[in-house]
N, C-alpha and C. Protein backbone atom coordinates (compact mmCIF):
# COMPACT_ATOMS: atom_id res chain seq x y z
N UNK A 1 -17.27 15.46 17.87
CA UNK A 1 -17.07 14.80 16.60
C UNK A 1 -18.43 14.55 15.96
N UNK A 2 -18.89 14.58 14.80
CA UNK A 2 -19.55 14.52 13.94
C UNK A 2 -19.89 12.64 13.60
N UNK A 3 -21.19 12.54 13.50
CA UNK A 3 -21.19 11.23 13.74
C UNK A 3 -22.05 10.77 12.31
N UNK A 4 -21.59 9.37 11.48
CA UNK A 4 -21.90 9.55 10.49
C UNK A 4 -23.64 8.13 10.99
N UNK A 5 -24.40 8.83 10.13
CA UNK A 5 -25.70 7.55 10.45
C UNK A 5 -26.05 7.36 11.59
N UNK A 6 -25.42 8.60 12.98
CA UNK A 6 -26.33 8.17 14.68
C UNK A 6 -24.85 7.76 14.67
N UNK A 7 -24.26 7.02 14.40
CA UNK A 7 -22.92 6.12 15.05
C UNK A 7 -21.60 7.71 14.93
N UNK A 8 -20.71 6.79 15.39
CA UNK A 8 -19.41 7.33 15.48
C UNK A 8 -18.59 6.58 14.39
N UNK A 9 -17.39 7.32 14.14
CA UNK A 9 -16.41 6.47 12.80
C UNK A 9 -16.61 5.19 12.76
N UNK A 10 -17.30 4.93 11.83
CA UNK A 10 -16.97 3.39 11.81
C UNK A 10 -15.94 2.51 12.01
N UNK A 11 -15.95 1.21 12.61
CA UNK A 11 -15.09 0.53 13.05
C UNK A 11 -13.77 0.44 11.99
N UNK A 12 -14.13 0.03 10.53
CA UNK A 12 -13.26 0.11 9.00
C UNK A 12 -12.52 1.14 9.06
N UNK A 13 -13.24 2.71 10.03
CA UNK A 13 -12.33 3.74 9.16
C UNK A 13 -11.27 3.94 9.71
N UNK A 14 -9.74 4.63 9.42
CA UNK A 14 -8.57 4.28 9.83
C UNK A 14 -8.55 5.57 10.96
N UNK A 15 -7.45 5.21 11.65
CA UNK A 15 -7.63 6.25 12.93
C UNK A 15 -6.70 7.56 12.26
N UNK A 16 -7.16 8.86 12.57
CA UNK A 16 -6.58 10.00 12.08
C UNK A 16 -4.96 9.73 12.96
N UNK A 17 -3.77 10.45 12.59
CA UNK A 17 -2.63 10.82 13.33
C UNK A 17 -2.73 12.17 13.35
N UNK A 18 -1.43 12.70 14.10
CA UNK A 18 -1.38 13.97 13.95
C UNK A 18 -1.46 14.53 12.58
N UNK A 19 -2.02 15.55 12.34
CA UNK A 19 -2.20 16.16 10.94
C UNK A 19 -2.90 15.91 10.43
N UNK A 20 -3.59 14.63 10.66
CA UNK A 20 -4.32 13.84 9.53
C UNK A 20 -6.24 14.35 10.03
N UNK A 21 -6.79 13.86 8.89
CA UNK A 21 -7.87 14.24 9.05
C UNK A 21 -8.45 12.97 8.09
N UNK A 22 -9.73 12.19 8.62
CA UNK A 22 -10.65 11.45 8.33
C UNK A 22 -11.22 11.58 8.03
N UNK A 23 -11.75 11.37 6.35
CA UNK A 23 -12.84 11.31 5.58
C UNK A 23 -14.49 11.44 6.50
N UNK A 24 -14.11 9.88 7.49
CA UNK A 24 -15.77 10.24 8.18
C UNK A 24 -15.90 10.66 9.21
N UNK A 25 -15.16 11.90 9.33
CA UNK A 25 -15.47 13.03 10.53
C UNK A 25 -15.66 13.60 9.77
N UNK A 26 -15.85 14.09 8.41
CA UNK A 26 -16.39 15.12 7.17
C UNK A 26 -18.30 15.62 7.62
N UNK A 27 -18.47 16.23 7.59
CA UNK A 27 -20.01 16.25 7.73
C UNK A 27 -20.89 15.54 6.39
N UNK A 28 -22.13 15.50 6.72
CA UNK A 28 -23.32 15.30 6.14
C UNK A 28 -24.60 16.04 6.42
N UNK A 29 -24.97 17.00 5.93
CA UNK A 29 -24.56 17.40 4.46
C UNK A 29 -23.00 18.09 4.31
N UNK A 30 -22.33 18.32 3.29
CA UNK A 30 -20.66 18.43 3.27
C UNK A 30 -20.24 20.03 3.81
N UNK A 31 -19.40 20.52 4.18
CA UNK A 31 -19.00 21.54 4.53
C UNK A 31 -18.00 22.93 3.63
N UNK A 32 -18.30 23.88 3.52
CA UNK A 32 -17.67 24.39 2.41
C UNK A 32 -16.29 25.15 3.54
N UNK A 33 -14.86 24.78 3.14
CA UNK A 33 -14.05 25.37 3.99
C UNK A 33 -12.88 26.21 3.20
N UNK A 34 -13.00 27.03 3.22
CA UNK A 34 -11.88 27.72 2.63
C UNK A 34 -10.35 27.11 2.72
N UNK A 35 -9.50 27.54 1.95
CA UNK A 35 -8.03 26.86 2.19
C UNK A 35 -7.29 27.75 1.02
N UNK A 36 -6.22 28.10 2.52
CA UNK A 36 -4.92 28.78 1.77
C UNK A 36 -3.70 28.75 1.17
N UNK A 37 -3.81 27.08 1.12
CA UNK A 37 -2.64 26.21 0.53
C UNK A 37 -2.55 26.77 -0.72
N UNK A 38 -1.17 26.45 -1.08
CA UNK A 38 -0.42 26.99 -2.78
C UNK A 38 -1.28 25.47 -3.26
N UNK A 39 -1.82 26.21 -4.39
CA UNK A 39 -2.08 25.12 -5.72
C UNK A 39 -2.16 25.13 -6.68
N UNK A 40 -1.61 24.01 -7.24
CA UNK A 40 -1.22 24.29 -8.60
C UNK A 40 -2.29 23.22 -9.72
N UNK A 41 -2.17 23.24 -10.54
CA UNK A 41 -2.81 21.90 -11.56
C UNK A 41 -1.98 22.33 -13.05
N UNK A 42 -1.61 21.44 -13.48
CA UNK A 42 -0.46 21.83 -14.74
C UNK A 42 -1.28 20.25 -15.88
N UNK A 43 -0.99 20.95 -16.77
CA UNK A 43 -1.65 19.63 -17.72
C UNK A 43 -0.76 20.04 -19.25
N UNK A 44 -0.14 19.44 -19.78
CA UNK A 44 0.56 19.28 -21.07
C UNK A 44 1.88 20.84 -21.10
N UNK A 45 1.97 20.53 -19.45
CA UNK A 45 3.49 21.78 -18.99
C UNK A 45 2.72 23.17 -19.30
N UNK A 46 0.96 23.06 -19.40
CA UNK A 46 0.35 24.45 -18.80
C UNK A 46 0.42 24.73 -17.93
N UNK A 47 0.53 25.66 -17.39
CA UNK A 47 -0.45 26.36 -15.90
C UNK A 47 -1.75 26.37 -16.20
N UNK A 48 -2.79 25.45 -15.86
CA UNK A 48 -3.77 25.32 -15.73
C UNK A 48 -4.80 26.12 -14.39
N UNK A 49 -4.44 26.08 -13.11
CA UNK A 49 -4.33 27.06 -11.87
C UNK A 49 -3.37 27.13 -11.25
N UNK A 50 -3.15 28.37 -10.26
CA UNK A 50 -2.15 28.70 -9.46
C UNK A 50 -3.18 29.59 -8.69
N UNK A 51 -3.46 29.04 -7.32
CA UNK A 51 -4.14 29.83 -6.66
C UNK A 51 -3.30 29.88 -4.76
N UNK A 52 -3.92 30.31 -3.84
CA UNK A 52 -3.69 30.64 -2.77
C UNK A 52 -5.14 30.74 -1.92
N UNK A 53 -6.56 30.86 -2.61
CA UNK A 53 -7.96 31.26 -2.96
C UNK A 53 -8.63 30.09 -3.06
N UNK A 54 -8.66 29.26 -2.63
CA UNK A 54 -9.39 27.58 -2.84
C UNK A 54 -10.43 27.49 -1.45
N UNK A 55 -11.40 26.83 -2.38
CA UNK A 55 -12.69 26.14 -1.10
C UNK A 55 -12.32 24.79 -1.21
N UNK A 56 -12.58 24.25 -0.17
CA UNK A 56 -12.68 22.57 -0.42
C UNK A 56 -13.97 22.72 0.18
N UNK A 57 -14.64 21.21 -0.60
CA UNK A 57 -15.85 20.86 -0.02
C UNK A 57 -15.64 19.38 0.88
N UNK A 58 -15.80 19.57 2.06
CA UNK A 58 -16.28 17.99 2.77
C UNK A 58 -16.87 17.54 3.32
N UNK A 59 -17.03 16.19 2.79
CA UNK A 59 -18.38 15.00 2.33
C UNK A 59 -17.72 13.64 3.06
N UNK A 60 -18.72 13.62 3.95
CA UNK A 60 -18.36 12.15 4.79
C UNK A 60 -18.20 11.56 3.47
N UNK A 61 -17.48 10.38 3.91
CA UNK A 61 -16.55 9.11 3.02
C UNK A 61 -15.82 9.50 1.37
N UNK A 62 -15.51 10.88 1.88
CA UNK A 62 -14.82 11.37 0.63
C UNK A 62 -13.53 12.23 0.61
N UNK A 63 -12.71 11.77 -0.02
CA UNK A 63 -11.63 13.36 -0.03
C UNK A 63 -12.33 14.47 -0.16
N UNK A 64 -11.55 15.52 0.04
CA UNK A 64 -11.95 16.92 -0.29
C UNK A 64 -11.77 16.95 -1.84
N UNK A 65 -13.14 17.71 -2.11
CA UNK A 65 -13.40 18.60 -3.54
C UNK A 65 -12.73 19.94 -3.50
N UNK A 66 -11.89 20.16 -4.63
CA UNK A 66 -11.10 21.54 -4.23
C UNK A 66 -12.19 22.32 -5.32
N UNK A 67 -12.49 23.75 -5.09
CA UNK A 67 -13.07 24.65 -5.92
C UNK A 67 -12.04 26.14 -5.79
N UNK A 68 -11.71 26.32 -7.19
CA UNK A 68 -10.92 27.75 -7.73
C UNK A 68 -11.68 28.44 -8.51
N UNK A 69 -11.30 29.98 -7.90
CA UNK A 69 -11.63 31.31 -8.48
C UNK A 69 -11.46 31.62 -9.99
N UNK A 70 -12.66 31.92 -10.72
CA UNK A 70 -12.27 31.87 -12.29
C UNK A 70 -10.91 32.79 -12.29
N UNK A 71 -10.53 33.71 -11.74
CA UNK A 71 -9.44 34.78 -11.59
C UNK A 71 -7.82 33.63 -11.90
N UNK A 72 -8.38 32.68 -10.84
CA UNK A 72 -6.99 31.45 -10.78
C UNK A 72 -6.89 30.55 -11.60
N UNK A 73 -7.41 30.44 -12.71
CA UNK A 73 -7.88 29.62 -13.79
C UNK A 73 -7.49 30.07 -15.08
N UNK A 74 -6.62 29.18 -15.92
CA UNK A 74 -6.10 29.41 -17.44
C UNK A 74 -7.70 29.21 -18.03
N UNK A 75 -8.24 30.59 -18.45
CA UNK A 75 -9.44 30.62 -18.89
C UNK A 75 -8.98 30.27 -20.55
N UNK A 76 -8.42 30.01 -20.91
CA UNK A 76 -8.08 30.46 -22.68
C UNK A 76 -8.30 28.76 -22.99
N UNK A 77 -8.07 27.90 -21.75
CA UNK A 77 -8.17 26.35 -21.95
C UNK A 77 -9.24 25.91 -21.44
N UNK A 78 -10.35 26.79 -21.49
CA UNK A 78 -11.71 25.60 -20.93
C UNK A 78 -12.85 25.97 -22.59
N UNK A 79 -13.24 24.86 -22.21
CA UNK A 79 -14.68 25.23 -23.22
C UNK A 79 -15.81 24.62 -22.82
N UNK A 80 -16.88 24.69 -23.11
CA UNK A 80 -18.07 24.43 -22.57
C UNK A 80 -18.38 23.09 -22.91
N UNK A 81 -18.19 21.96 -21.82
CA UNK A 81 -18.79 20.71 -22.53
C UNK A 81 -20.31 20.43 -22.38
N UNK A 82 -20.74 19.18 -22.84
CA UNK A 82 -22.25 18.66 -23.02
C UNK A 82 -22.18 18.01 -22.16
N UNK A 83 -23.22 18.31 -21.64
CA UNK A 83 -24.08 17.50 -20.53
C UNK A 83 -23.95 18.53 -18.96
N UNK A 84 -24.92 17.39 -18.10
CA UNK A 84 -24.88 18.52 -16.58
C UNK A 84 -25.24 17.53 -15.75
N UNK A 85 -25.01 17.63 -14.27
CA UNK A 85 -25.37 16.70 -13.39
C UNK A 85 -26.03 18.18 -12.02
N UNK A 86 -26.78 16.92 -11.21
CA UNK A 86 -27.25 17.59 -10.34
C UNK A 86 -27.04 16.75 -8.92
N UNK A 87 -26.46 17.95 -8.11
CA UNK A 87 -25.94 17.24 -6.65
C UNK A 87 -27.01 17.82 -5.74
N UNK A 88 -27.82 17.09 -4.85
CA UNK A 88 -28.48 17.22 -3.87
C UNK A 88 -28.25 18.27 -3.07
N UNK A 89 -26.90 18.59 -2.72
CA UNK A 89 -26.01 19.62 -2.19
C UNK A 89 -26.04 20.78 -2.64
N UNK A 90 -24.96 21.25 -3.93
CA UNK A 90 -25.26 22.18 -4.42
C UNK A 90 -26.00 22.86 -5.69
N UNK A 91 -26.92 21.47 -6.07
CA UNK A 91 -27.32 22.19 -7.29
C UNK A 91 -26.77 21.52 -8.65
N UNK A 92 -27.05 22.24 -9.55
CA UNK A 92 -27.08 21.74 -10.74
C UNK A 92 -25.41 22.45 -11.72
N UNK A 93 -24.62 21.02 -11.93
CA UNK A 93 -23.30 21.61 -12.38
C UNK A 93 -23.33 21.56 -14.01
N UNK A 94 -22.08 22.32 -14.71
CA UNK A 94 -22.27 22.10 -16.05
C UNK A 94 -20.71 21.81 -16.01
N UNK A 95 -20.07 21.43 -16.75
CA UNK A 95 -18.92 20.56 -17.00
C UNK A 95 -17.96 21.53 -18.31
N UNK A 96 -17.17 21.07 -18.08
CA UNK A 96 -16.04 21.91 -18.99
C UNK A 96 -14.97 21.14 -19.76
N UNK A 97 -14.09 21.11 -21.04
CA UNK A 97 -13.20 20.45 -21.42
C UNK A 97 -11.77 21.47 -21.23
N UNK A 98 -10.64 20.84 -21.45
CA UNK A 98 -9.53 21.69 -21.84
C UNK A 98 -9.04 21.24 -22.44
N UNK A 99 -8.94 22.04 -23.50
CA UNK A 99 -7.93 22.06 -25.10
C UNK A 99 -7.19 22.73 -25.01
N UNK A 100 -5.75 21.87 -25.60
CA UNK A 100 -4.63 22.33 -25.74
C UNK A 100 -4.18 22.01 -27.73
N UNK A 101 -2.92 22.34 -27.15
CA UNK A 101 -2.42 22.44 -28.65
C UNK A 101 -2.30 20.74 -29.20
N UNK A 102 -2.50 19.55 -28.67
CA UNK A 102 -2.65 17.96 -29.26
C UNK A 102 -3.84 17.34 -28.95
N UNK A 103 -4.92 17.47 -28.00
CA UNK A 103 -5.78 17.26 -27.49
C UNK A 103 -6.46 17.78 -26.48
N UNK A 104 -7.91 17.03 -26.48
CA UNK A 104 -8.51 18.15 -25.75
C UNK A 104 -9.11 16.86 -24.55
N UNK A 105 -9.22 17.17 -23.16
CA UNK A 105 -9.81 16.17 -21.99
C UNK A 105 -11.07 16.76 -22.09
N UNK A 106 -11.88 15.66 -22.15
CA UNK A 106 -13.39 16.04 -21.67
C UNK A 106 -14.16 15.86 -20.63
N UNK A 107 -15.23 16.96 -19.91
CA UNK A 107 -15.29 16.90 -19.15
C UNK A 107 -14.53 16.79 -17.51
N UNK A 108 -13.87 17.31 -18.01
CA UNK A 108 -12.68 17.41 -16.60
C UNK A 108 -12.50 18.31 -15.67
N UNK A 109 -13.62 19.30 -15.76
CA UNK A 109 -14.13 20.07 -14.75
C UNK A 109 -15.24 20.51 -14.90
N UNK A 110 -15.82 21.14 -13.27
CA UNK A 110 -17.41 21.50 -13.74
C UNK A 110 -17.41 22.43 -12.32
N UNK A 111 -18.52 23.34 -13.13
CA UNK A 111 -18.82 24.77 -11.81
C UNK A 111 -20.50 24.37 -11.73
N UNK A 112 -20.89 25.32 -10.94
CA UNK A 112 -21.97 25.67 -10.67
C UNK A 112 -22.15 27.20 -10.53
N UNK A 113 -23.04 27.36 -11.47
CA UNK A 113 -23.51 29.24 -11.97
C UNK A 113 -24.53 29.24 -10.88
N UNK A 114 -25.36 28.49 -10.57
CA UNK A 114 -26.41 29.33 -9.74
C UNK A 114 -26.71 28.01 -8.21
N UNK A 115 -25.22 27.85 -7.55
CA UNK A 115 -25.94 26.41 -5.99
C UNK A 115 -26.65 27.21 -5.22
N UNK A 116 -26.92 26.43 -4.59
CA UNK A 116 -27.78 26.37 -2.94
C UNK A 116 -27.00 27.25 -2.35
N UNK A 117 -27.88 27.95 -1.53
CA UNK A 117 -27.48 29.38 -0.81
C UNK A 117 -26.40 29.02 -0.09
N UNK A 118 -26.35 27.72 0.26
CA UNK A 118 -25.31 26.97 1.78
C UNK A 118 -23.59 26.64 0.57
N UNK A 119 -23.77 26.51 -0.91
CA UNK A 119 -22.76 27.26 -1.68
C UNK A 119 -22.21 27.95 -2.62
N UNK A 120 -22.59 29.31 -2.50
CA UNK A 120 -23.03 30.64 -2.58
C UNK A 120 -21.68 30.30 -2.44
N UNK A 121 -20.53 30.29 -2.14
CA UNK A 121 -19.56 31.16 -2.49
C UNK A 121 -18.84 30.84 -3.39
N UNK A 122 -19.24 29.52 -4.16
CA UNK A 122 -18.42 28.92 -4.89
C UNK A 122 -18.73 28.64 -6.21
N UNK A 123 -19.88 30.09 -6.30
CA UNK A 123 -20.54 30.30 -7.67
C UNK A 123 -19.65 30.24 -9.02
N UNK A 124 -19.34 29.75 -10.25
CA UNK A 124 -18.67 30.09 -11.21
C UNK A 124 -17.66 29.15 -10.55
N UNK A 125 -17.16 29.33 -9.59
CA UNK A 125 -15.78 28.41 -9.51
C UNK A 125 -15.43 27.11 -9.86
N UNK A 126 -14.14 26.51 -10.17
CA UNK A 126 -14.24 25.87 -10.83
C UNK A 126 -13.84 24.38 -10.17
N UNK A 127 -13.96 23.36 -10.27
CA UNK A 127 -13.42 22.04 -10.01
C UNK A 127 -13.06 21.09 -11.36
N UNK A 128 -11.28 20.34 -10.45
CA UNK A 128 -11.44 19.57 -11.43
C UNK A 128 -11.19 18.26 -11.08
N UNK A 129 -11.45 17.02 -12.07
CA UNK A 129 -11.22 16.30 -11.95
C UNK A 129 -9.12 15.54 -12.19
N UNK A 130 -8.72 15.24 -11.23
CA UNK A 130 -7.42 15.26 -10.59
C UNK A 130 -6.59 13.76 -11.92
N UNK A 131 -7.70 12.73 -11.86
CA UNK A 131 -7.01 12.04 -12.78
C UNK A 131 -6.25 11.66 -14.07
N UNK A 132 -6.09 12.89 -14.96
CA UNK A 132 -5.12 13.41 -15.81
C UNK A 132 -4.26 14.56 -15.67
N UNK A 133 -4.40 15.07 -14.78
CA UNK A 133 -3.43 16.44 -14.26
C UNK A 133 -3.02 16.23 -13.28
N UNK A 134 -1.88 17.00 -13.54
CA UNK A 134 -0.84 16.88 -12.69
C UNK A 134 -1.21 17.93 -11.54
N UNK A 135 -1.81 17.47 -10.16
CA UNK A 135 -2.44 18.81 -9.60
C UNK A 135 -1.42 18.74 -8.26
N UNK A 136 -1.49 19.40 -7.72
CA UNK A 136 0.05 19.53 -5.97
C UNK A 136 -0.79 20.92 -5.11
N UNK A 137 -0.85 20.23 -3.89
CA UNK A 137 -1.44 21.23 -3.02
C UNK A 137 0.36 21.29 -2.02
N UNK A 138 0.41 22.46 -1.86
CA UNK A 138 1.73 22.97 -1.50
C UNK A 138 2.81 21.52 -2.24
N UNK A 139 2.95 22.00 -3.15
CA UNK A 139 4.01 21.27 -3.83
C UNK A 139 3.92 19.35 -3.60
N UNK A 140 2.59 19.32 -2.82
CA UNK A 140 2.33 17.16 -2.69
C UNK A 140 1.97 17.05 -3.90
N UNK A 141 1.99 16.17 -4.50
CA UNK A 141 1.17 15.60 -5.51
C UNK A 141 -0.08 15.18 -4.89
N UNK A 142 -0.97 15.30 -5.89
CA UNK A 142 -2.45 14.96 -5.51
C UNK A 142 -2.48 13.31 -6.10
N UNK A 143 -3.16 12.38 -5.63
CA UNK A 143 -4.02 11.49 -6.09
C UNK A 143 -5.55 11.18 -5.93
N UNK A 144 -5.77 10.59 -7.54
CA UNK A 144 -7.47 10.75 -7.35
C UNK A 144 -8.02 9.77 -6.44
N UNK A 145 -9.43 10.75 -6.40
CA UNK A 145 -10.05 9.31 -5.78
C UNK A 145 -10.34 8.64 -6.79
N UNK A 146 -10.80 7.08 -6.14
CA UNK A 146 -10.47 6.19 -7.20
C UNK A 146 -12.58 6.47 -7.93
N UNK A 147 -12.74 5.55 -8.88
CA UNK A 147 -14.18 5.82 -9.51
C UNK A 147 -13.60 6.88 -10.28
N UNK A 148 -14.60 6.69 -11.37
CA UNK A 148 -14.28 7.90 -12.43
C UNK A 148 -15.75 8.87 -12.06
N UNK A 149 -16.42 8.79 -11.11
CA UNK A 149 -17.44 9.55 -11.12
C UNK A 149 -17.31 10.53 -10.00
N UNK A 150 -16.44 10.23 -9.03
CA UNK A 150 -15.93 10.82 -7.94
C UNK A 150 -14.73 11.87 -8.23
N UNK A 151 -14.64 13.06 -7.49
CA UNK A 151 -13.56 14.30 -8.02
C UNK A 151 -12.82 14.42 -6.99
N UNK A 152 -12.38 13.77 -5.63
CA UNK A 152 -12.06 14.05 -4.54
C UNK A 152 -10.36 13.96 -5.14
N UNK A 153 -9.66 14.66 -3.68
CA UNK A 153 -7.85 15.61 -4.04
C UNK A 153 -7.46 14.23 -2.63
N UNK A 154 -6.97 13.42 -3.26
CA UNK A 154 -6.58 12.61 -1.97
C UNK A 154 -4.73 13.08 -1.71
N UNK A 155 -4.62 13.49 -0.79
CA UNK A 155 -3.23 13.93 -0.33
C UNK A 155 -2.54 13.10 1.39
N UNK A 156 -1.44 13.41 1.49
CA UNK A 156 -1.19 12.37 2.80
C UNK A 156 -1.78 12.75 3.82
N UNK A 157 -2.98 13.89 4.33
CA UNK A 157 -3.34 14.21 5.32
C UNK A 157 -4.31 13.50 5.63
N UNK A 158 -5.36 13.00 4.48
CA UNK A 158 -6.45 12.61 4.30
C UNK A 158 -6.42 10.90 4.69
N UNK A 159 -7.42 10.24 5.95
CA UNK A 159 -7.55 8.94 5.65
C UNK A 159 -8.68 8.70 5.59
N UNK A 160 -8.56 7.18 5.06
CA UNK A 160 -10.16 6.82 4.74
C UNK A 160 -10.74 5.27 5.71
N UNK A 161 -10.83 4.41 4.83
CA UNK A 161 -10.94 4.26 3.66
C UNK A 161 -12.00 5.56 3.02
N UNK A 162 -11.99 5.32 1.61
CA UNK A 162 -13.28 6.51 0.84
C UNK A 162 -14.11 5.89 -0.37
N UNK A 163 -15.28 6.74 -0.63
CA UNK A 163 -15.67 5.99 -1.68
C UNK A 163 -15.27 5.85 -2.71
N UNK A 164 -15.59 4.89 -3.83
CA UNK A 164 -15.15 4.68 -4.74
C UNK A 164 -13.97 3.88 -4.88
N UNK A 165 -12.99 3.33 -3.95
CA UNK A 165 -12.34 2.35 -3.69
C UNK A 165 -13.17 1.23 -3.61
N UNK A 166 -12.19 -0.17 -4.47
CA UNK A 166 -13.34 -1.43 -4.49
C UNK A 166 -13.72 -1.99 -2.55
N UNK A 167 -15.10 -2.46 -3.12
CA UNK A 167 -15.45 -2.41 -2.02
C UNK A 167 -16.48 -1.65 -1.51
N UNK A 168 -16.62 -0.51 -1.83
CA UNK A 168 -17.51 0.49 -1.14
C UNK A 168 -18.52 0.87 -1.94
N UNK A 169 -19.16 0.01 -2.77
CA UNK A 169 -20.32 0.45 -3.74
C UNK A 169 -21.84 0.10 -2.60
N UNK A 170 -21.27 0.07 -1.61
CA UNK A 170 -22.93 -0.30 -0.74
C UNK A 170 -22.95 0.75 0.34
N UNK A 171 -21.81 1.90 0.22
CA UNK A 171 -21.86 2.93 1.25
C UNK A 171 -22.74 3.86 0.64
């Protein structure tokens, strides 16, 4: 097991069950893992993705980050938003909106054109943020993580606690 800070799971974090998997057995630095689950993300009764082709990324004290193939992606609904952030991890992201026919969400996803060799495979691909779409990994519903700055796919496999739940601004 993967130990977060020299220690082992912290005493707080909840014990995995069968199936389940714990946020802080996630590595540090995060791990890029492929996944062949059906997924979907639908936003104003679009198909927004439908893939089979997904990376997740995992990050001690976090859900998994899902990343999709521009191929799996309603390209006709993104546009280029303003601004960019930079993750220690992979590099420097640029952010995206989707417009539809009543409104448009901003910033609600973001790729990376050129990460760190360690994620190289998840060039162009896309992530989004879960808290206005309707997103389902094999037909679950997703919930976000909580924080609006955090993108993690919290589903029933996943325990935590995680960041961005009150409480955890000193992790």
């Amino acid at each position: 097991m993967w130990s977060y800070r020299g220690e082992q799971r912290p005493a707080f974090a909840k014990q995995p069950g069968p199936g389940q998997e714990s946020v802080w057995d996630y590595p540090r630095p995060p791990a890029l893992v492929a996944d062949a689950r059906h997924i979907t993300i639908a936003w104003q009764q679009i198909r927004v993705v439908d893939t089979r082709r997904a990376f997740r990324v995992l990050e001690t004290a976090s859900p998994p980050t899902f990343y999709f193939p521009p191929a799996d992606v309603n390209q006709a609904l993104l546009q280029a938003a303003r601004g960019s952030s930079f993750c220690e991890w992979k590099g420097e992201a640029r952010y995206w909106n989707l417009v539809g026919a009543r409104d448009t969400l901003e910033a609600v996803a973001w790729s990376y054109s050129s990460p760190t060799p360690a994620f190289a495979a998840i060039a162009g691909w896309l992530a989004f943020y879960p808290h206005q779409l309707d997103c389902r990994v094999d037909q679950q519903p997703v919930r976000p993580q909580g924080g609006a700055y955090y993108g993690g796919w919290v589903t029933r496999e996943i325990v935590g606690p995680w960041k961005g739940d009150p409480g955890t601004g000193s992790w």
